[in-house]
Protein backbone atom coordinates (compact mmCIF):
# COMPACT_ATOMS: atom_id res chain seq x y z
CA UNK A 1 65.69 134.60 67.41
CA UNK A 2 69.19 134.70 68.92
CA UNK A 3 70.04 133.34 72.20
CA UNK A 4 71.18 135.82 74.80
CA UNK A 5 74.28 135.44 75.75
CA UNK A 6 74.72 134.80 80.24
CA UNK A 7 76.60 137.32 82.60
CA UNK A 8 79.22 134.81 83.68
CA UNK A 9 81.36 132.41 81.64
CA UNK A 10 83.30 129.44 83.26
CA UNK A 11 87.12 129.41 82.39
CA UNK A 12 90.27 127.17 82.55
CA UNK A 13 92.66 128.07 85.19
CA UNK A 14 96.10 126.01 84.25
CA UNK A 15 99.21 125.28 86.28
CA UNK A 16 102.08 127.59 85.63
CA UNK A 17 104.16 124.28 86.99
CA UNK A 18 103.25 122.67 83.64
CA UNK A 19 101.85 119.64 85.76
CA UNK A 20 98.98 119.68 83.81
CA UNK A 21 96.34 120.16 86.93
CA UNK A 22 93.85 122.80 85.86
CA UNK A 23 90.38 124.03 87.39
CA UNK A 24 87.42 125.45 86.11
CA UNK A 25 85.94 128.93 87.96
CA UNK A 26 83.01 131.28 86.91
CA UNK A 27 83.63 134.76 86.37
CA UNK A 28 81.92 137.32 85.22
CA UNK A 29 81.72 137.77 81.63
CA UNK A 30 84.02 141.14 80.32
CA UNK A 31 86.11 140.60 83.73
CA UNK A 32 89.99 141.05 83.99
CA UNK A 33 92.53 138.33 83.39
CA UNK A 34 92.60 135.80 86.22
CA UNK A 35 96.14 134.73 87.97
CA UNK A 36 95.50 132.83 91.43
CA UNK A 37 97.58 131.00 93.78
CA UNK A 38 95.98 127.58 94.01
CA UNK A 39 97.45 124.05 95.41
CA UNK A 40 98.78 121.73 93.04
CA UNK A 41 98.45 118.86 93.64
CA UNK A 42 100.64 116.49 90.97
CA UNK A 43 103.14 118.93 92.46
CA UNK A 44 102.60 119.19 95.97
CA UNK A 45 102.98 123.06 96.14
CA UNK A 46 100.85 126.22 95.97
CA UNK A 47 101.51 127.73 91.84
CA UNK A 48 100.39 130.02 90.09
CA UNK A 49 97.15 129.63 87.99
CA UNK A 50 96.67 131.49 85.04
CA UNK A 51 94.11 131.74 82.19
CA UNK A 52 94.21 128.94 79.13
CA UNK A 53 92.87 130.69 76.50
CA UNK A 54 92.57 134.84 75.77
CA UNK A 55 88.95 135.80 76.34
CA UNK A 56 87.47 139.38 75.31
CA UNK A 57 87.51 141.66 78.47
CA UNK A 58 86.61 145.03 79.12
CA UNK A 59 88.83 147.43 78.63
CA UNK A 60 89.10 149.83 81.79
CA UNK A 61 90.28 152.70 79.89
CA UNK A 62 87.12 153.19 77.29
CA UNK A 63 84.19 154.43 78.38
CA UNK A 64 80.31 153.29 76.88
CA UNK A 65 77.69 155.51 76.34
């Protein structure tokens, strides 16, 4: 029997200061692309964070059922 799969999934949030600081968050599985403003701290400023990898999300414009 297959595993079910959970409602959240953790992600990798990396520096757009190519520092190399990244940080892990859980989101909700099927949830847009996540940009925040976080501190880093290699250097010493608040930069963006965006996603590492492309993920499947849910596409607003489709509707199911």
């Amino acid at each position: 029997m297959a595993k079910a799969k959970s409602r959240n999934t953790v992600i990798k949030l990396v520096s757009t200061a190519l520092t190399g600081v990244c940080r892990h968050i859980l989101v909700p599985r099927g949830s847009p692309i996540v940009t925040q403003v976080r501190y880093d701290r290699v250097a010493k400023r608040h930069v963006l964070f965006k996603e590492a990898k492309k993920r499947k999300i849910a596409d607003p414009t489709s509707k199911s059922g």
